[in-house]
Protein backbone atom coordinates (compact mmCIF):
# COMPACT_ATOMS: atom_id res chain seq x y z
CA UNK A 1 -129.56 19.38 -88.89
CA UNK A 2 -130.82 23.35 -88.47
CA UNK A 3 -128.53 25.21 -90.53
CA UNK A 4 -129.21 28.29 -88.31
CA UNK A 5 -127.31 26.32 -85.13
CA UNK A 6 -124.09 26.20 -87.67
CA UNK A 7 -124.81 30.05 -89.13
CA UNK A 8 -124.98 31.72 -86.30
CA UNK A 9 -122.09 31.24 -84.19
CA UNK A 10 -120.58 32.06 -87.45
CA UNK A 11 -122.10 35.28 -88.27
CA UNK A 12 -121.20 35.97 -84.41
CA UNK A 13 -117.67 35.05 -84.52
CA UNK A 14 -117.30 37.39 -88.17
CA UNK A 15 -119.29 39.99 -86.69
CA UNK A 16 -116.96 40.41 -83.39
CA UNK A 17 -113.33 40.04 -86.06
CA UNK A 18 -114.88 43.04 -88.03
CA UNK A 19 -115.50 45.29 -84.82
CA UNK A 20 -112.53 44.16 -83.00
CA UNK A 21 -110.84 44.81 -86.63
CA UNK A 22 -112.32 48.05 -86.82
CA UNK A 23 -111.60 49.26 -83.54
CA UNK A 24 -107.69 48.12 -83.83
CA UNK A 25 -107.13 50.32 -86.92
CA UNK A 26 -109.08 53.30 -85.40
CA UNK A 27 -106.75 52.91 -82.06
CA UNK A 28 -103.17 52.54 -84.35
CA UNK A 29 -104.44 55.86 -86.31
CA UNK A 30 -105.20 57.75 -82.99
CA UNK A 31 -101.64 56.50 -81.58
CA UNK A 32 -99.62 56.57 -84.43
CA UNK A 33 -96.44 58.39 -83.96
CA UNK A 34 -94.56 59.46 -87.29
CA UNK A 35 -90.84 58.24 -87.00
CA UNK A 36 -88.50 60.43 -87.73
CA UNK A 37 -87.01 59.85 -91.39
CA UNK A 38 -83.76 60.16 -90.57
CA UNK A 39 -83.70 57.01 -88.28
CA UNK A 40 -83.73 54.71 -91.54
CA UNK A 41 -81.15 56.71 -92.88
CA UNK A 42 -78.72 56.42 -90.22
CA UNK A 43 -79.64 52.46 -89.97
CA UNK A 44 -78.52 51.98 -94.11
CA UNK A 45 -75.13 54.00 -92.82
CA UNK A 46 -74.43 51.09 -90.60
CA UNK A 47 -72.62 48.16 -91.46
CA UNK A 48 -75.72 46.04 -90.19
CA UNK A 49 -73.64 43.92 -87.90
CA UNK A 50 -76.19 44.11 -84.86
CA UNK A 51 -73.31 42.93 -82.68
CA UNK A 52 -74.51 45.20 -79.84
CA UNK A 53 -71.35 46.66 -79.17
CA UNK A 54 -72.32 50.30 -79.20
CA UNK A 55 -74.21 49.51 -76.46
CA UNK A 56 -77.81 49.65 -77.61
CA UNK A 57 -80.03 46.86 -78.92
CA UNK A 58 -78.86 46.25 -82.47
CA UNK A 59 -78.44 48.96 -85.27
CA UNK A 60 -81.59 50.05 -85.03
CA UNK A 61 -81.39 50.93 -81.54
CA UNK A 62 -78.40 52.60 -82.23
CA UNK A 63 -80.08 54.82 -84.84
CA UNK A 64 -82.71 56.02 -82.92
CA UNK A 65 -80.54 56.86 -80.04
CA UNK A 66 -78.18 58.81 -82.50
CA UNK A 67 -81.48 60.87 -83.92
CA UNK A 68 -82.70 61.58 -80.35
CA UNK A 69 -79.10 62.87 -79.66
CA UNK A 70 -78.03 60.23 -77.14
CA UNK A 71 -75.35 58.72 -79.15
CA UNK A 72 -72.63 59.79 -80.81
CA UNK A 73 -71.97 59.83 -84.37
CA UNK A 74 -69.21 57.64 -84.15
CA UNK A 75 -70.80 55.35 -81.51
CA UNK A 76 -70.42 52.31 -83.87
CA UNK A 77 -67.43 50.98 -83.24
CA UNK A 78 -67.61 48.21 -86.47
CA UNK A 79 -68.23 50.72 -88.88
CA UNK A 80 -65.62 53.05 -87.62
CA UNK A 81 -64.77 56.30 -89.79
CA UNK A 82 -66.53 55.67 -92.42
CA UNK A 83 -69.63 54.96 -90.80
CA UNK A 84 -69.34 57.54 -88.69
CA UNK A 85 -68.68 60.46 -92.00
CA UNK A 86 -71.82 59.45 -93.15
CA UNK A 87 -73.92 59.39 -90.29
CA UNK A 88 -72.45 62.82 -89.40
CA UNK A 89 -74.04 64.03 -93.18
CA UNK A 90 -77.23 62.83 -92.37
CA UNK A 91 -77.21 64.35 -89.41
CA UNK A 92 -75.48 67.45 -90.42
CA UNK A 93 -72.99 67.36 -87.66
CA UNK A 94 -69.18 67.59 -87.50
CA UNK A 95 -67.66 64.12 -86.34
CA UNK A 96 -65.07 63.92 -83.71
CA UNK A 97 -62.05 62.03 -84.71
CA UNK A 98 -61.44 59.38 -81.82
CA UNK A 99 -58.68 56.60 -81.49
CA UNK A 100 -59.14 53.22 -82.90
CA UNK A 101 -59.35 50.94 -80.33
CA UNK A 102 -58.62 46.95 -80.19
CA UNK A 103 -59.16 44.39 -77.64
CA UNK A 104 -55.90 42.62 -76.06
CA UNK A 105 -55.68 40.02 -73.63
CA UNK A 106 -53.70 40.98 -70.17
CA UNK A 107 -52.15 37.40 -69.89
CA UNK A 108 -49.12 35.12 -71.73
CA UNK A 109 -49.49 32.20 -69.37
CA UNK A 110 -49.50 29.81 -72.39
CA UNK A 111 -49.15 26.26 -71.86
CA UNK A 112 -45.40 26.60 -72.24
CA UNK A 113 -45.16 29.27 -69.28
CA UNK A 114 -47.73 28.20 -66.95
CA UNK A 115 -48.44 25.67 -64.40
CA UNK A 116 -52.16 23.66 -63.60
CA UNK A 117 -53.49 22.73 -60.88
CA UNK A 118 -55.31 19.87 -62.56
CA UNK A 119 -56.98 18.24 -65.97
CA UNK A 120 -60.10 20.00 -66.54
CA UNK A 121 -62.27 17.57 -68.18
CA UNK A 122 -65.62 19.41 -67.91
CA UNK A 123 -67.62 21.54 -70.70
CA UNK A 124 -65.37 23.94 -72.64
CA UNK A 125 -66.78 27.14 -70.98
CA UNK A 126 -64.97 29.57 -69.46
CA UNK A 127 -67.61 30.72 -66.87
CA UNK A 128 -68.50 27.65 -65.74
CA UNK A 129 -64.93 26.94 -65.51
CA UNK A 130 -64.15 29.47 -62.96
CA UNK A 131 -66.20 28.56 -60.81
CA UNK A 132 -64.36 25.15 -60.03
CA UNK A 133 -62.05 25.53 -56.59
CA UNK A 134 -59.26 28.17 -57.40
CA UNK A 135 -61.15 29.52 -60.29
CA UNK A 136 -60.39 27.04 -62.59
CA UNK A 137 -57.71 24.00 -63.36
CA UNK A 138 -54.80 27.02 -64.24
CA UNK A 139 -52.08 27.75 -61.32
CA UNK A 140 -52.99 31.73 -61.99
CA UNK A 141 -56.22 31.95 -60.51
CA UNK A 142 -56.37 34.90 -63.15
CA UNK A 143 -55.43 33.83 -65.70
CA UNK A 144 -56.24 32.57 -69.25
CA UNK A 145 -58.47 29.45 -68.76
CA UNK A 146 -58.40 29.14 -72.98
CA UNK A 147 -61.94 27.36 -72.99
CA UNK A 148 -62.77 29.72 -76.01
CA UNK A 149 -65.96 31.37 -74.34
CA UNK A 150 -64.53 34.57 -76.06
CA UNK A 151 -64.07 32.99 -79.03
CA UNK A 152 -67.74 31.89 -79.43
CA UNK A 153 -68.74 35.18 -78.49
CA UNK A 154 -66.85 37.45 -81.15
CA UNK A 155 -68.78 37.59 -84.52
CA UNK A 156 -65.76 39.11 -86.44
CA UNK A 157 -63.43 35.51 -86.33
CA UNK A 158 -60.68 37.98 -84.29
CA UNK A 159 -60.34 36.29 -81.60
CA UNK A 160 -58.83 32.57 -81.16
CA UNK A 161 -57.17 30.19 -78.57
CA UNK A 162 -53.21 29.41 -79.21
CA UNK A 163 -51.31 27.58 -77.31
CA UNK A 164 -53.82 28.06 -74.25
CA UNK A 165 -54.54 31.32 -74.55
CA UNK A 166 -56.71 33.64 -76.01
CA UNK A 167 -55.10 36.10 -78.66
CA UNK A 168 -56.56 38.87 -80.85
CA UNK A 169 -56.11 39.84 -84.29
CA UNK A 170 -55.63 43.35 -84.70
CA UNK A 171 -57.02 43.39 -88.49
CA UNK A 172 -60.06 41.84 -87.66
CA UNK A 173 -61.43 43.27 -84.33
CA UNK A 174 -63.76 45.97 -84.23
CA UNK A 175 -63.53 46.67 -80.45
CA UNK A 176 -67.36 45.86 -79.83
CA UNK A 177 -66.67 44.60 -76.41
CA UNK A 178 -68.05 40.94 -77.04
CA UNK A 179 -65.41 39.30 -75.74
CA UNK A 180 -64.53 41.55 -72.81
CA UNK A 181 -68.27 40.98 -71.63
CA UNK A 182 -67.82 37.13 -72.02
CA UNK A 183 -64.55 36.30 -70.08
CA UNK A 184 -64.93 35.39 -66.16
CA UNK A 185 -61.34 36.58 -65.48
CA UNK A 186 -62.18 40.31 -66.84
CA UNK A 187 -58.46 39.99 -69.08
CA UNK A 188 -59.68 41.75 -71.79
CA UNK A 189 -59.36 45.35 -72.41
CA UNK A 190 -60.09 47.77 -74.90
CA UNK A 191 -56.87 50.29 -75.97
CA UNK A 192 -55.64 52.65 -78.34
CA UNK A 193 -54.42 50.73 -81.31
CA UNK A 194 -51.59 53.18 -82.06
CA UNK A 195 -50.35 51.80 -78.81
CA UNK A 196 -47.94 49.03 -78.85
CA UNK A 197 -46.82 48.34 -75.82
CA UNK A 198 -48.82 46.10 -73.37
CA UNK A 199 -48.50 44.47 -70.54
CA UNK A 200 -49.60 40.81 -70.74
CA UNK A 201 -50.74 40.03 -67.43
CA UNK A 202 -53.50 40.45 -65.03
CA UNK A 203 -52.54 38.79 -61.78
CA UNK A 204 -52.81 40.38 -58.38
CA UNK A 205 -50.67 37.81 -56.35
CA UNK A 206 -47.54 38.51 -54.37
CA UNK A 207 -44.14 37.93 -56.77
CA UNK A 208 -43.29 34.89 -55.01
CA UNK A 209 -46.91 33.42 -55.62
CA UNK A 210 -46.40 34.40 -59.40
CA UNK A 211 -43.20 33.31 -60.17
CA UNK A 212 -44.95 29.89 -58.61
CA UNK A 213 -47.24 29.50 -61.27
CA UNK A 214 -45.75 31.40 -63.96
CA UNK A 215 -43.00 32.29 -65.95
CA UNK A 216 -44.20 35.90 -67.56
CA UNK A 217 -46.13 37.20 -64.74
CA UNK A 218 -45.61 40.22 -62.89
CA UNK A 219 -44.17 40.13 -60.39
CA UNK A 220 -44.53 43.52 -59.08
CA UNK A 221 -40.79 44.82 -58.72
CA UNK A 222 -41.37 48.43 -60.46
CA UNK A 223 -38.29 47.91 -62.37
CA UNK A 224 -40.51 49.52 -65.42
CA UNK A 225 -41.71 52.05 -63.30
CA UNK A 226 -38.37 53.25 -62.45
CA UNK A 227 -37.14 52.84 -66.04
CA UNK A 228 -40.18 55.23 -67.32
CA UNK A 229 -39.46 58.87 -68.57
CA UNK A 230 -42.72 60.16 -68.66
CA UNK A 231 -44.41 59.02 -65.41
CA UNK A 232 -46.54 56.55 -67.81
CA UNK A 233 -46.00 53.50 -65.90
CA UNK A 234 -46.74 52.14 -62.64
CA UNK A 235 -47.56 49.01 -60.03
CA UNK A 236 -51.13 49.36 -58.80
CA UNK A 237 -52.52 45.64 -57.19
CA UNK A 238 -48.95 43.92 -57.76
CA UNK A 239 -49.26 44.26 -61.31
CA UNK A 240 -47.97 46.85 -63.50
CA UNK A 241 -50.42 49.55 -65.61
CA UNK A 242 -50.01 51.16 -67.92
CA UNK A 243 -51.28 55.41 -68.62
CA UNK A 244 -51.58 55.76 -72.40
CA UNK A 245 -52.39 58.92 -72.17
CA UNK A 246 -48.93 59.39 -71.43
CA UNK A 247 -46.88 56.37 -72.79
CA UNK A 248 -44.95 57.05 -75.87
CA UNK A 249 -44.08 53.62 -76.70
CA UNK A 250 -40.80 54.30 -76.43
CA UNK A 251 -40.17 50.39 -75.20
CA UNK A 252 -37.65 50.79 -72.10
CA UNK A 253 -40.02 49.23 -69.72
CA UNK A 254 -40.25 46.12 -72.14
CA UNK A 255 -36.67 46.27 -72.45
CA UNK A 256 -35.86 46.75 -68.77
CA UNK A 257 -38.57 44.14 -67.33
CA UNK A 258 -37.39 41.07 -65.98
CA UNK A 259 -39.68 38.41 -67.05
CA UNK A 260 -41.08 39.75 -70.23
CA UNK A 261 -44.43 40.58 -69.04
CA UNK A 262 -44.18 43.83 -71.18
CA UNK A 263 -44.91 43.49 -74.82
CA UNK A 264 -43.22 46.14 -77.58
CA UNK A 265 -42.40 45.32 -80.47
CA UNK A 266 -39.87 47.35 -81.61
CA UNK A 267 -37.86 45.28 -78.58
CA UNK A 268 -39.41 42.09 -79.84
CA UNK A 269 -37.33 42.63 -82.98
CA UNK A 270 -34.35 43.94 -81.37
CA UNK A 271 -34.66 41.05 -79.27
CA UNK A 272 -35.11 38.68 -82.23
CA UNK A 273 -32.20 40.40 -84.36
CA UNK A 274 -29.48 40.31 -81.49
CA UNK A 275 -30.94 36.13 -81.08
CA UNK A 276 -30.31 35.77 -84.63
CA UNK A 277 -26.75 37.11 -84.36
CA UNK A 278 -25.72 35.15 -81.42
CA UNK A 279 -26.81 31.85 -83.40
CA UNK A 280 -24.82 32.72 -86.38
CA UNK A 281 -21.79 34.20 -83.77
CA UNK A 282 -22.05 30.67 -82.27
CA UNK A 283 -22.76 28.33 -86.05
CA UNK A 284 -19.04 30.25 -87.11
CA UNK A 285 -16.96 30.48 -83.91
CA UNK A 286 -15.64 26.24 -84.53
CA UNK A 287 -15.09 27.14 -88.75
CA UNK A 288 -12.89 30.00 -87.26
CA UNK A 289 -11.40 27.63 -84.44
CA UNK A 290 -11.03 25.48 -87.62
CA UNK A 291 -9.69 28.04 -89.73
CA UNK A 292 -6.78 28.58 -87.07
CA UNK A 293 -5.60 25.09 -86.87
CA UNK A 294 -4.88 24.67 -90.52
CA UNK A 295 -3.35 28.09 -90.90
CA UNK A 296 0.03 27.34 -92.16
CA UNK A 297 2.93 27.47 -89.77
CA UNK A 298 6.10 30.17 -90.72
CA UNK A 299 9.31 28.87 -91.00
């Protein structure tokens, strides 16, 4: 066999790597561009969470956007405050305080309260769910399908299906927007977490459609509206809304609504306490019937 056939080819193939090499490393050096320091130092301010809920592709997205001054210090919505003081050093910016935000589901049509229109048997996904007849096997055609597609989509465990329906944990979320981007049905909103009262439902039907297929839905009779002091409440698409810009969470809607669709709870417990008193009014009234009978009679 002639070596030179093998040696060659080889020499060839070596001699092309070194000038295609060569030429690779001269064209990075002419387009290098130098990034700017401060990007790195922004990233090791972030918690690292690359959840995507700031809106840009991943921390690192985040801090270049922040350097080129098209984010916000406080963009990052899982690192919060403290995030958000040290960014502002690096950057040597002051850092707007903003309100802590949570997500919340806009329905309570639990198993207990709602109605189906049949057994859904098919894969436990939300969005391919609602796009059986009627938007699903639930008699609300918007409401909680509780398939968990929001649960598999939140990376911060806040987020879980009870009782048919999908309910947040205040202590965990981080208000990235994961699983407001993931339901069909659009229920989930971000608010102010300060705010406590809520309105649990998202439905657009006509009352008598509602009170059909639900017992908590809205059923659009503007009793909270008219209860409201400061103009913070109203009916817009049948179902009530909520400005908290102006609510003060003083809980007279919640108190005043018919079917509970309004969440506070200051009335929760008031609602609770006066329960627990009518029990124990009710456990005592035959020991004081009792208590009657044997009192002894006067002579």
């Amino acid at each position: 066999m002639d070596i030179t056939s093998i040696l060659y080819p080889v020499l060839s193939i070596g001699g092309l790597g070194v000038v295609f090499g060569a030429g690779l490393g001269y064209a990075g050096k002419i387009f290098h561009v130098e990034e700017d320091p401060r990007i790195g130092q922004v990233v090791e301010c972030l918690p690292g969470a690359n959840c995507g809920g700031c809106g840009y592709p991943g921390c690192g997205g985040l801090a270049a956007a922040i350097v080129a001054g098209k984010a916000p210090v406080n963009a990052c919505p899982v690192g919060g405050a403290k995030s958000a003081a040290a960014i502002s050093e690096v950057m040597g910016v002051a850092v707007e305080e903003t309100e802590q935000m949570v997500a919340f589901v806009k329905c309570n049509g639990t198993c207990d309260n709602s109605t189906n229109k049949y057994v859904y048997q098919g894969i436990s996904d939300c969005a391919m769910a609602s796009q059986l007849a009627g938007g699903g096997s639930k008699g609300c055609s918007y409401g909680c399908l509780g398939l968990g597609s929001c649960v598999a989509a939140c990376a911060f465990d806040a987020i879980h299906i009870v009782n048919g329906v999908a309910v947040v944990d205040d202590t965990k979320c981080v208000a990235c927007g994961k699983c407001a981007k993931a339901c069909p049905k659009h229920l989930i909103d971000m608010m102010p977490l300060s705010k406590k009262t809520k309105v649990a439902c998202s439905s657009k039907d006509a009352g008598k459609v509602v009170m059909a297929n639900c017992k908590v839905g809205c059923i659009a009779c503007r009793i909270c509206e008219k209860n409201c002091k400061f103009d913070a409440i109203h009916v817009e698409n049948n179902v009530a809304v909520i400005d908290y810009s102006k609510c003060k969470d003083c809980g007279l809607c919640a108190m005043k609504c018919p079917k509970k669709v309004i969440h506070n709870p200051r009335v929760a417990e008031m609602e609770a306490k006066k329960a627990a008193e009518a029990a124990a009014a009710k456990a005592e009234a035959p020991k004081a019937e009792e208590a009657k009978t044997e009192e002894p009679k006067e002579n």
